[in-house]
C-alpha atoms as a PDB file:
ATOM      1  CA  UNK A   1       1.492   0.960   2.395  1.00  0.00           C
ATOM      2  CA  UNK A   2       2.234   4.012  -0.192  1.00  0.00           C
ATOM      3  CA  UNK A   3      -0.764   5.039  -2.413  1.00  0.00           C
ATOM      4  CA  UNK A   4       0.585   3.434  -5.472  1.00  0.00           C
ATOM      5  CA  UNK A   5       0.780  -0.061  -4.515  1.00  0.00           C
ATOM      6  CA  UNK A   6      -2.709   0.397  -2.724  1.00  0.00           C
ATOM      7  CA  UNK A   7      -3.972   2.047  -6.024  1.00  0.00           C
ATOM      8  CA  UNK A   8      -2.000  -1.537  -7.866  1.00  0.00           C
ATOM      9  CA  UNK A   9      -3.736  -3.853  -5.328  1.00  0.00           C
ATOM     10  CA  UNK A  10      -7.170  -2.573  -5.834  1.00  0.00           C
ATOM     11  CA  UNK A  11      -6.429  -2.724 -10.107  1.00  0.00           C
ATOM     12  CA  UNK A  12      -5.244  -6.509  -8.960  1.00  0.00           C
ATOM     13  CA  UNK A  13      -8.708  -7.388  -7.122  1.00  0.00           C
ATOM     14  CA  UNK A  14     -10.662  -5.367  -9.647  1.00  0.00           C
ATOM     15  CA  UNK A  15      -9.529  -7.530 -12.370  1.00  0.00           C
ATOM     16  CA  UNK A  16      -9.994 -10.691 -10.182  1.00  0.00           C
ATOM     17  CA  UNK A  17     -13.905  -9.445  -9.204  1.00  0.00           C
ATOM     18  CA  UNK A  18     -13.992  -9.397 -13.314  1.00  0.00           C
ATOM     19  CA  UNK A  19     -13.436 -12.860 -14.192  1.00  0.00           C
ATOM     20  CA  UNK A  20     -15.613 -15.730 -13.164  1.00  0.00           C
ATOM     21  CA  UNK A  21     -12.632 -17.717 -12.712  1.00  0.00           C
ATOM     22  CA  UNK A  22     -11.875 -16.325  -9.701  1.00  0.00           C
ATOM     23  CA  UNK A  23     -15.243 -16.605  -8.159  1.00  0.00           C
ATOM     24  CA  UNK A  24     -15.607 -20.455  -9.415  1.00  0.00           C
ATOM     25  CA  UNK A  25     -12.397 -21.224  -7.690  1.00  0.00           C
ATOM     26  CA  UNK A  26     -13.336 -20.052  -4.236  1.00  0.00           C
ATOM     27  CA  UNK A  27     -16.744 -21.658  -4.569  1.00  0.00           C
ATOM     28  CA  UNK A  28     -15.003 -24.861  -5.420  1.00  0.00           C
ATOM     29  CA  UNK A  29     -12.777 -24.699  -2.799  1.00  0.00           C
ATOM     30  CA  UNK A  30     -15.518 -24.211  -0.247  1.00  0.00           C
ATOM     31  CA  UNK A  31     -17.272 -27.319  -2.157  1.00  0.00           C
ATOM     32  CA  UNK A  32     -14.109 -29.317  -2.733  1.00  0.00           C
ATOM     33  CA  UNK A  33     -13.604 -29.023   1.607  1.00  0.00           C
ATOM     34  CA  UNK A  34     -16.805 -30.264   2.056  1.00  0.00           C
ATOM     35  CA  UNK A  35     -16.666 -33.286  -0.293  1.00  0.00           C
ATOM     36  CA  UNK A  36     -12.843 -34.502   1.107  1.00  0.00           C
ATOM     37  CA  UNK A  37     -13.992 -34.174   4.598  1.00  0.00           C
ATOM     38  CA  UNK A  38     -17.294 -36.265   3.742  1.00  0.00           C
ATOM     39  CA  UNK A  39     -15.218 -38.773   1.538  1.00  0.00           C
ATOM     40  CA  UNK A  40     -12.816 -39.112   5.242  1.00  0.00           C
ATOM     41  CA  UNK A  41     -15.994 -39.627   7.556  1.00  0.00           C
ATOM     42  CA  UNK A  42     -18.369 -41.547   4.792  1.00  0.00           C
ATOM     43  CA  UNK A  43     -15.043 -43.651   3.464  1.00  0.00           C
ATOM     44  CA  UNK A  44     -13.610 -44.878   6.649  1.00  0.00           C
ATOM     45  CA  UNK A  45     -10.813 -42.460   6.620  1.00  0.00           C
ATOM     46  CA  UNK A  46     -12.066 -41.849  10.279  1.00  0.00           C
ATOM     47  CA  UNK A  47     -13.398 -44.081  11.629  1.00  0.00           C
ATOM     48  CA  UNK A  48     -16.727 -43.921  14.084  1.00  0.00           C
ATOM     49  CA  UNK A  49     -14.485 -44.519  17.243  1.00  0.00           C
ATOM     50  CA  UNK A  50     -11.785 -42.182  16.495  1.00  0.00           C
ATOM     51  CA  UNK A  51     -14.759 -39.173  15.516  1.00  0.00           C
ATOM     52  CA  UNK A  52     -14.806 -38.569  18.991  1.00  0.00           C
ATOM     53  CA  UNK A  53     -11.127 -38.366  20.032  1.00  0.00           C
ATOM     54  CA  UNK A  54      -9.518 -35.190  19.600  1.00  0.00           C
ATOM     55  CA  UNK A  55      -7.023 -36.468  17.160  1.00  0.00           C
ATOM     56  CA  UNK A  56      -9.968 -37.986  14.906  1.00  0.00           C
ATOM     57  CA  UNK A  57     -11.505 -34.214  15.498  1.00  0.00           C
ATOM     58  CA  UNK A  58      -8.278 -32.641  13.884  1.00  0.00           C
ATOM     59  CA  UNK A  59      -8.178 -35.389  10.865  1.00  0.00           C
ATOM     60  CA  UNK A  60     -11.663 -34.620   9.957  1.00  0.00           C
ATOM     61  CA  UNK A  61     -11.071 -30.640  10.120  1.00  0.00           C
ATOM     62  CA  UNK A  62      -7.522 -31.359   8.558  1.00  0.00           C
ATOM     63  CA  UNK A  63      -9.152 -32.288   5.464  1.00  0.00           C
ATOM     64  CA  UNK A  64     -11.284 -29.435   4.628  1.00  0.00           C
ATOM     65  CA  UNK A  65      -7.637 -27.398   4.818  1.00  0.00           C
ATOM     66  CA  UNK A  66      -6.877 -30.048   1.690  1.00  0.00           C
ATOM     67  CA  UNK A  67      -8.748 -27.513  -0.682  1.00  0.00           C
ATOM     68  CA  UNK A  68      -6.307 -25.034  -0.205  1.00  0.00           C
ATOM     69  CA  UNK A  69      -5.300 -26.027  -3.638  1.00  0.00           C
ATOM     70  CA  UNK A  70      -7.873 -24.208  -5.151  1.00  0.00           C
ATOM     71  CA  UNK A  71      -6.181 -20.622  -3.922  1.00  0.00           C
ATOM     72  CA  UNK A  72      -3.091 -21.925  -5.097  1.00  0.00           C
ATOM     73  CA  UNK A  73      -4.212 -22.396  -8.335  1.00  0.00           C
ATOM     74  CA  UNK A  74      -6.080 -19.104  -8.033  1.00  0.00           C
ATOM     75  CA  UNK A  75      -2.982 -17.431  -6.870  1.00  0.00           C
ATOM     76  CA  UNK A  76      -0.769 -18.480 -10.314  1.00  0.00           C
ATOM     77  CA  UNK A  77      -3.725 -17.142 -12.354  1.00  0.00           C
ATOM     78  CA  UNK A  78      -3.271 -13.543 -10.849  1.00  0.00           C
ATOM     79  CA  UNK A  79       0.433 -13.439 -11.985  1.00  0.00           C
ATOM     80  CA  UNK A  80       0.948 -16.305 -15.014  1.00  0.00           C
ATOM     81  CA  UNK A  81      -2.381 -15.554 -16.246  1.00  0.00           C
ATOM     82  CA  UNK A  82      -0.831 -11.984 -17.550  1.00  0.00           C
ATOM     83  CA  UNK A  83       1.408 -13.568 -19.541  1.00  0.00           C
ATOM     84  CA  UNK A  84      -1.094 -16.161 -21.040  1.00  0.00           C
ATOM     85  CA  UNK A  85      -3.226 -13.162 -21.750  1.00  0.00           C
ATOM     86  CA  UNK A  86      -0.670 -10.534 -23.398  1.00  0.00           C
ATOM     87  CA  UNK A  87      -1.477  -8.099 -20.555  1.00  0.00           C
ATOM     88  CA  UNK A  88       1.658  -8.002 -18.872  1.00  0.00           C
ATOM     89  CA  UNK A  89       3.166  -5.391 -20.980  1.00  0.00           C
ATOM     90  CA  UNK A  90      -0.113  -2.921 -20.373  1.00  0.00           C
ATOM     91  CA  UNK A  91       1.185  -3.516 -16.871  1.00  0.00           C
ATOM     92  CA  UNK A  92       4.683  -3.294 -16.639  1.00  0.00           C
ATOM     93  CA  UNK A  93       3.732   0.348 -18.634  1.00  0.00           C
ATOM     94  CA  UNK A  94       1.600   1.345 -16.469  1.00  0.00           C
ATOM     95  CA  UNK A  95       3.842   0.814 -13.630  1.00  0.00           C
ATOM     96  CA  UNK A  96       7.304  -0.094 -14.564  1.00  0.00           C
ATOM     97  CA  UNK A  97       8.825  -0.535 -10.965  1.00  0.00           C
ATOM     98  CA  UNK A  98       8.201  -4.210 -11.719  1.00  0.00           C
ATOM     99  CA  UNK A  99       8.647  -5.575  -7.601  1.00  0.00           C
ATOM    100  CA  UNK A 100       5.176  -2.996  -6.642  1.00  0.00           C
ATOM    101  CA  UNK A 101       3.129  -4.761  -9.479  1.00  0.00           C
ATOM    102  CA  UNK A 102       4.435  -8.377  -7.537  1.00  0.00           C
ATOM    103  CA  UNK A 103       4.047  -7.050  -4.354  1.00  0.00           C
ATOM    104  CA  UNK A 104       0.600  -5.896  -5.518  1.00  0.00           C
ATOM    105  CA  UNK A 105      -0.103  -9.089  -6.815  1.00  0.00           C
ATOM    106  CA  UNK A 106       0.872 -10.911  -3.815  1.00  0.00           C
ATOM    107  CA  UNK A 107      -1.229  -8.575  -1.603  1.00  0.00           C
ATOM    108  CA  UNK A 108      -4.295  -9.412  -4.299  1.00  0.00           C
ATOM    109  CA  UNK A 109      -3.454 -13.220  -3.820  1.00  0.00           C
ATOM    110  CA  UNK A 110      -3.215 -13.077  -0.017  1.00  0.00           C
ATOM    111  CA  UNK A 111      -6.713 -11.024  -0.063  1.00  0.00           C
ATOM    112  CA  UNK A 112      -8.367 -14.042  -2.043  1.00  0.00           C
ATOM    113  CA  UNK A 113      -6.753 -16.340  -0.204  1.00  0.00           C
ATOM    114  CA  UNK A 114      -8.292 -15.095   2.951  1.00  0.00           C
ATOM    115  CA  UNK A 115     -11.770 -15.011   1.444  1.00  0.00           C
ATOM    116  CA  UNK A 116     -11.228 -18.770   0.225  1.00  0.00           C
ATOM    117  CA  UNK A 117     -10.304 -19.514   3.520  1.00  0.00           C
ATOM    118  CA  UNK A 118     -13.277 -18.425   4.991  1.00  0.00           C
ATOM    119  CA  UNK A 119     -14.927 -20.168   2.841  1.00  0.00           C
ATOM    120  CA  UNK A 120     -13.094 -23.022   2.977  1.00  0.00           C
ATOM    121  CA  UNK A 121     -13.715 -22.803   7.017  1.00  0.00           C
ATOM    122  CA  UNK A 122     -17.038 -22.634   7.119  1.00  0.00           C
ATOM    123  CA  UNK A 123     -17.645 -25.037   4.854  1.00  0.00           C
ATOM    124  CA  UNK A 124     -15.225 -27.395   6.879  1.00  0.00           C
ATOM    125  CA  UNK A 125     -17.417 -26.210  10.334  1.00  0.00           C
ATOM    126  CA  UNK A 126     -20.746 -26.776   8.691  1.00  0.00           C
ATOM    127  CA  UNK A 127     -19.623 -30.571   7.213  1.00  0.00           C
ATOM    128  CA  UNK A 128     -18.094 -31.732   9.877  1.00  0.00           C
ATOM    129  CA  UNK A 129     -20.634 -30.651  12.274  1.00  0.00           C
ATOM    130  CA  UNK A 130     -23.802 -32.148   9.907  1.00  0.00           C
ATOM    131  CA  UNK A 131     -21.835 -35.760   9.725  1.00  0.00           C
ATOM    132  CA  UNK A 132     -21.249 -35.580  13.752  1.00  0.00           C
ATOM    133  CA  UNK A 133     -24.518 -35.018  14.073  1.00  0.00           C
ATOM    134  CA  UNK A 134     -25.264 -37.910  11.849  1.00  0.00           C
ATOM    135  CA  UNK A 135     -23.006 -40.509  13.688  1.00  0.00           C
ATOM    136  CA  UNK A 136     -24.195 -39.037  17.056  1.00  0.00           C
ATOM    137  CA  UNK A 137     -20.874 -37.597  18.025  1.00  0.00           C
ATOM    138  CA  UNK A 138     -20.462 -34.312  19.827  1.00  0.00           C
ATOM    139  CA  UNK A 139     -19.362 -31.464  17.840  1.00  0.00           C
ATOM    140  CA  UNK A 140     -18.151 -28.655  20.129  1.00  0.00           C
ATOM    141  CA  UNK A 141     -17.761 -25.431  17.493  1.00  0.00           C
ATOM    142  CA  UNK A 142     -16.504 -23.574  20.613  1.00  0.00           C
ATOM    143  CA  UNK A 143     -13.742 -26.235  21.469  1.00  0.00           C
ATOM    144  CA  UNK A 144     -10.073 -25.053  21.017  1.00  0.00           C
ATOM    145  CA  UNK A 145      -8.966 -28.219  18.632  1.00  0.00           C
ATOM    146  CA  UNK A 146     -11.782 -26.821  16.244  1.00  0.00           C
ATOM    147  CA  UNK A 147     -10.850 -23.281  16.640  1.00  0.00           C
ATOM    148  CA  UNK A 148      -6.934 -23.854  16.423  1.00  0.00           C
ATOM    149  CA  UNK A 149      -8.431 -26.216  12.779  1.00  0.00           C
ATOM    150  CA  UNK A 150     -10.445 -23.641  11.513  1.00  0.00           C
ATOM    151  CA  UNK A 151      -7.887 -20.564  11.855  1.00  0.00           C
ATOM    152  CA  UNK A 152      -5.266 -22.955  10.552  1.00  0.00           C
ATOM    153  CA  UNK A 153      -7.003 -23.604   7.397  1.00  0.00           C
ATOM    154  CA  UNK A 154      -7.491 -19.839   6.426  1.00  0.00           C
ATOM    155  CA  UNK A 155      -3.992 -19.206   7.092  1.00  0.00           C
ATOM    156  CA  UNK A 156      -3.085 -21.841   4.969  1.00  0.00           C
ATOM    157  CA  UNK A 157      -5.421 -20.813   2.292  1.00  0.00           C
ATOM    158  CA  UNK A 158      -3.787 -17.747   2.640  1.00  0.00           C
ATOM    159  CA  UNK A 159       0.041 -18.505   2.286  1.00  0.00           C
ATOM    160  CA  UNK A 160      -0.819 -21.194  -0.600  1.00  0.00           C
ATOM    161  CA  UNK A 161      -2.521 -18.379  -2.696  1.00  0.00           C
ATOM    162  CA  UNK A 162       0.582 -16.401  -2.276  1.00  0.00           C
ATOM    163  CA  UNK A 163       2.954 -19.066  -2.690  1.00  0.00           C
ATOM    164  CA  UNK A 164       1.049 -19.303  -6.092  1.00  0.00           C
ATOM    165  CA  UNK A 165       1.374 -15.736  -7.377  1.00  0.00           C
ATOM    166  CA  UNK A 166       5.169 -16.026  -6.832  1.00  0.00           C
ATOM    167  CA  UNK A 167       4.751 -19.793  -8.789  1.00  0.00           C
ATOM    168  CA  UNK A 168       3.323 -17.938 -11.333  1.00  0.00           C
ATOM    169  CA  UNK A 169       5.738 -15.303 -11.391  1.00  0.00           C
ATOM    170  CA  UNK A 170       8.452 -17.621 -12.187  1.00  0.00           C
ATOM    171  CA  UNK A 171       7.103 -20.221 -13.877  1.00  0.00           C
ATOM    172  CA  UNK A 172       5.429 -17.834 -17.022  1.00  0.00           C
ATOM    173  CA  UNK A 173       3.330 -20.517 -18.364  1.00  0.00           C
ATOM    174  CA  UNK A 174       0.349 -20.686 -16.712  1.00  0.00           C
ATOM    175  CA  UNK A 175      -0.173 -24.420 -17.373  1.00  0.00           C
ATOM    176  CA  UNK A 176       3.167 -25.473 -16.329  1.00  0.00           C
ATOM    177  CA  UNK A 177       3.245 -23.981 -13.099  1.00  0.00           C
ATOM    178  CA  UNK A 178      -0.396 -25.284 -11.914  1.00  0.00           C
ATOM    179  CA  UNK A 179       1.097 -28.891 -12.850  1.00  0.00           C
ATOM    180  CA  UNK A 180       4.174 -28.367 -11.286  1.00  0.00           C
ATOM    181  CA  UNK A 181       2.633 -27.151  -8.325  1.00  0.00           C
ATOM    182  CA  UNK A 182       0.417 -29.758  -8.236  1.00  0.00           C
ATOM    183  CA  UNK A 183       3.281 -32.372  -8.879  1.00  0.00           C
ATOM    184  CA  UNK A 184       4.938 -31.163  -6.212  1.00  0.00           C
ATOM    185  CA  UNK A 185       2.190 -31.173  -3.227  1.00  0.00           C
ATOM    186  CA  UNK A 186       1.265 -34.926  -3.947  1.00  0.00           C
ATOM    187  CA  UNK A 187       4.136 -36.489  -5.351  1.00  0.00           C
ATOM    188  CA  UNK A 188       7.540 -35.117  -5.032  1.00  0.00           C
ATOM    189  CA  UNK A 189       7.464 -33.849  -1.693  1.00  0.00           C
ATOM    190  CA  UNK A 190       5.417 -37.244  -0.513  1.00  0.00           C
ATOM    191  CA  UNK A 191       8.434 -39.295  -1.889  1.00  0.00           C
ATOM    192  CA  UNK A 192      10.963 -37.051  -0.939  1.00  0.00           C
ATOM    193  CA  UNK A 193       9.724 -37.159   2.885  1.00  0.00           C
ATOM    194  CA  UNK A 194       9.187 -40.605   2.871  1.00  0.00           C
ATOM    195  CA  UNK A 195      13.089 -40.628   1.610  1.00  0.00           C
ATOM    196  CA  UNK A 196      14.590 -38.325   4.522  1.00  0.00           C
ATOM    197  CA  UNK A 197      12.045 -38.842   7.469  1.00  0.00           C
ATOM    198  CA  UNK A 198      13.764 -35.723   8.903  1.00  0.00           C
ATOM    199  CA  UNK A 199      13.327 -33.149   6.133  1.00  0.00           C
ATOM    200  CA  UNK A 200       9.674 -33.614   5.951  1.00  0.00           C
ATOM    201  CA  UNK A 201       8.253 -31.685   8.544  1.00  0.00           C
ATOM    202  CA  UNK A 202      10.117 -28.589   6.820  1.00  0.00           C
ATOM    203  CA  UNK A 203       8.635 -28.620   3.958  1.00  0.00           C
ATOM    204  CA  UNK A 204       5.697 -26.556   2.460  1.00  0.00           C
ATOM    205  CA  UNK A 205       2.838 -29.105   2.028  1.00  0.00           C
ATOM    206  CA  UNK A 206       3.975 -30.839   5.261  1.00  0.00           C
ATOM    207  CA  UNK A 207       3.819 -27.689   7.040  1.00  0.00           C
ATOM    208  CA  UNK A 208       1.018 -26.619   5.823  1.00  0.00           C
ATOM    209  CA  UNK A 209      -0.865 -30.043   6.750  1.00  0.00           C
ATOM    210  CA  UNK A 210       0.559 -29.295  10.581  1.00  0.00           C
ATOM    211  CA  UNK A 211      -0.480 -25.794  10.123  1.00  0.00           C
ATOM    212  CA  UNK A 212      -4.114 -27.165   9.937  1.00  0.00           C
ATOM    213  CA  UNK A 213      -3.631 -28.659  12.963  1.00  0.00           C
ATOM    214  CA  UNK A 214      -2.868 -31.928  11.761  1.00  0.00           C
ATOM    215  CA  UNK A 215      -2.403 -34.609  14.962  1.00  0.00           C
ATOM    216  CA  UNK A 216       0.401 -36.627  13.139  1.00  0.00           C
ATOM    217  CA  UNK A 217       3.028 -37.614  15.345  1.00  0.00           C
ATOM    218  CA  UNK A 218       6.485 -36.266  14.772  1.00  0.00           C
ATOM    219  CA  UNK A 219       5.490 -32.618  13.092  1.00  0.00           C
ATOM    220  CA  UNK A 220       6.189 -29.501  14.152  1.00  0.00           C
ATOM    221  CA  UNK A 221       4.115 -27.430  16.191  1.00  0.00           C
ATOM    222  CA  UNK A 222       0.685 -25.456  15.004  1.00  0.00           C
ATOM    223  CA  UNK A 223       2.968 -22.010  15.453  1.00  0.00           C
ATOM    224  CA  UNK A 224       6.019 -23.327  14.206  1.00  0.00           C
ATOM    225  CA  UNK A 225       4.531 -25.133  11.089  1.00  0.00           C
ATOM    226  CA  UNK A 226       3.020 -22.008  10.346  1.00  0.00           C
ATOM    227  CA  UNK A 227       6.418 -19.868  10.227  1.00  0.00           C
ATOM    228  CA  UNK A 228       7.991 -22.364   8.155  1.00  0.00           C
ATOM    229  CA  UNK A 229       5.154 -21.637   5.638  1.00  0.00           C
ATOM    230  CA  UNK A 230       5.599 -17.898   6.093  1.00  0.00           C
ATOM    231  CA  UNK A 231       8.771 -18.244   5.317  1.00  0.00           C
ATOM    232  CA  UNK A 232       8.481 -20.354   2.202  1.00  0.00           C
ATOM    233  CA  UNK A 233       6.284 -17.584   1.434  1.00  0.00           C
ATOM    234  CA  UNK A 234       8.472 -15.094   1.957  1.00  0.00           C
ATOM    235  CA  UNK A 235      11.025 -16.877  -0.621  1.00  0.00           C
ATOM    236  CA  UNK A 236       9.333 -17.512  -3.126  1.00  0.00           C
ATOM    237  CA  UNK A 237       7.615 -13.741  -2.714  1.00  0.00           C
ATOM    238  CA  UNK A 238      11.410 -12.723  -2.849  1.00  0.00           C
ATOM    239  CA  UNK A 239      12.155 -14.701  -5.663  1.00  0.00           C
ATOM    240  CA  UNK A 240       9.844 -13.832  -8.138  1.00  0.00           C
ATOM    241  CA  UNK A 241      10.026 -10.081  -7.374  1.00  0.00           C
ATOM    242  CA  UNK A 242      14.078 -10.741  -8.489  1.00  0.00           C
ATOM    243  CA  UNK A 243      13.208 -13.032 -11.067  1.00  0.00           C
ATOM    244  CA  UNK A 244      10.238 -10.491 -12.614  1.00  0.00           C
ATOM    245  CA  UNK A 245      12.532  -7.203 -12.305  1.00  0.00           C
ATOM    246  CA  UNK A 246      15.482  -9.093 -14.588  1.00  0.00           C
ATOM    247  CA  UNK A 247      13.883 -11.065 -16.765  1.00  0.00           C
ATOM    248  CA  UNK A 248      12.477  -9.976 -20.392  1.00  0.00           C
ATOM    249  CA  UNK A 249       8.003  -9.238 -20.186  1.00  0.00           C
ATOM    250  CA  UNK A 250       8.289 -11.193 -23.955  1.00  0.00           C
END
């Protein structure tokens, strides 16, 4: 890592750490895990049989990875929120190699993502293990279906925020690409799986879902779900860096 795009990715969390945006998006992720993972235990989403089989143990941790929209959302602010803003030309003149302010912004969004992640997982750990405890059901923290659920959910926190930098990097306005984002995750890709069985499981919300150790039948594995994220990542990373260097700042 050269000393400009470290000096970049500090300006890039510096300017996250000043907005309470940021902050009030990893605290509602953190909250928003706990309430889906209450509404699948309280609901009947799991049922009190299944809580103690391991693949009622990965739905219930699955869900907490659910928030992960949060950094995603967090993740288009960093880059489309420039534009909203007018900053983006203060920027681009401070450092006109356009792909090190992405790649600075991606490194920003990964670093949040991480944190929101954490969050996220320990918020998952603590839910999960408070409503086991309620339906007197062992909770093993130590067990390697909660580990594998736990890691899983801050890597996908972490690959959703920077899928949502490079959102925001193409789509400019800021609004736009949180609903398109959005529009994609729980509709488009739902129907379009549902369409071609196949394709599904290569796909980014899919993948992301298996990445979170997810006990559907038919997915890909933890590891492999979690490269076909990566790489998703990686092109839409690659993308807006070509997109952002050709493209007019007005």
């Amino acid at each position: 890592m050269t000393t400009s795009i470290r000096s970049l990715w500090a300006a890039e969390l510096l300017k996250l750490n000043s907005t309470r945006a940021a902050r009030w998006i990893v605290i509602g992720a953190a909250l928003l895990a706990a309430f889906v993972i209450s509404g699948a235990v309280a609901f009947g989403g799991v049922s009190l049989n299944e809580l103690a089989t391991d693949a009622g143990l990965r739905t219930v941790l699955e869900h907490g990875g659910l928030a992960a929209i949060m950094p995603l959302i967090l993740g288009i602010l960093i880059s489309a929120g420039e534009y909203r803003h007018g900053t983006v030309v203060d920027t681009f003149l401070t450092e006109p190699r356009r792909a090190r302010v992405i790649g600075a912004k991606l490194l920003a969004g990964a670093t949040a993502g991480v944190v929101a992640g954490i969050g996220c997982a320990i918020a998952t750990a603590v839910t999960a293990s408070a409503w086991y405890s309620a339906k007197d059901v062992t909770f093993d923290l130590g067990s390697t279906a909660v580990v594998r659920s736990l890691v899983g959910i801050v890597l996908w926190d972490l690959l959703y925020a920077v899928i949502g930098v490079a959102v925001g990097s193409l789509i400019r306005a800021q609004a736009a690409a949180i609903v398109t984002a959005v529009v994609w995750i729980f509709v488009a890709e739902t129907a379009l799986s549902e369409l071609v069985v196949s394709l599904g499981r290569w796909l980014p919300a899919t993948a992301a879902r298996t990445l979170g150790n997810a006990p559907d039948a038919g997915l890909l594995p933890q590891v492999g779900a979690g490269v076909v994220l990566l790489g998703w990542a990686a092109v839409a990373a690659v993308g807006a860096a070509a997109v952002t260097m050709r493209r007019d700042v007005a």
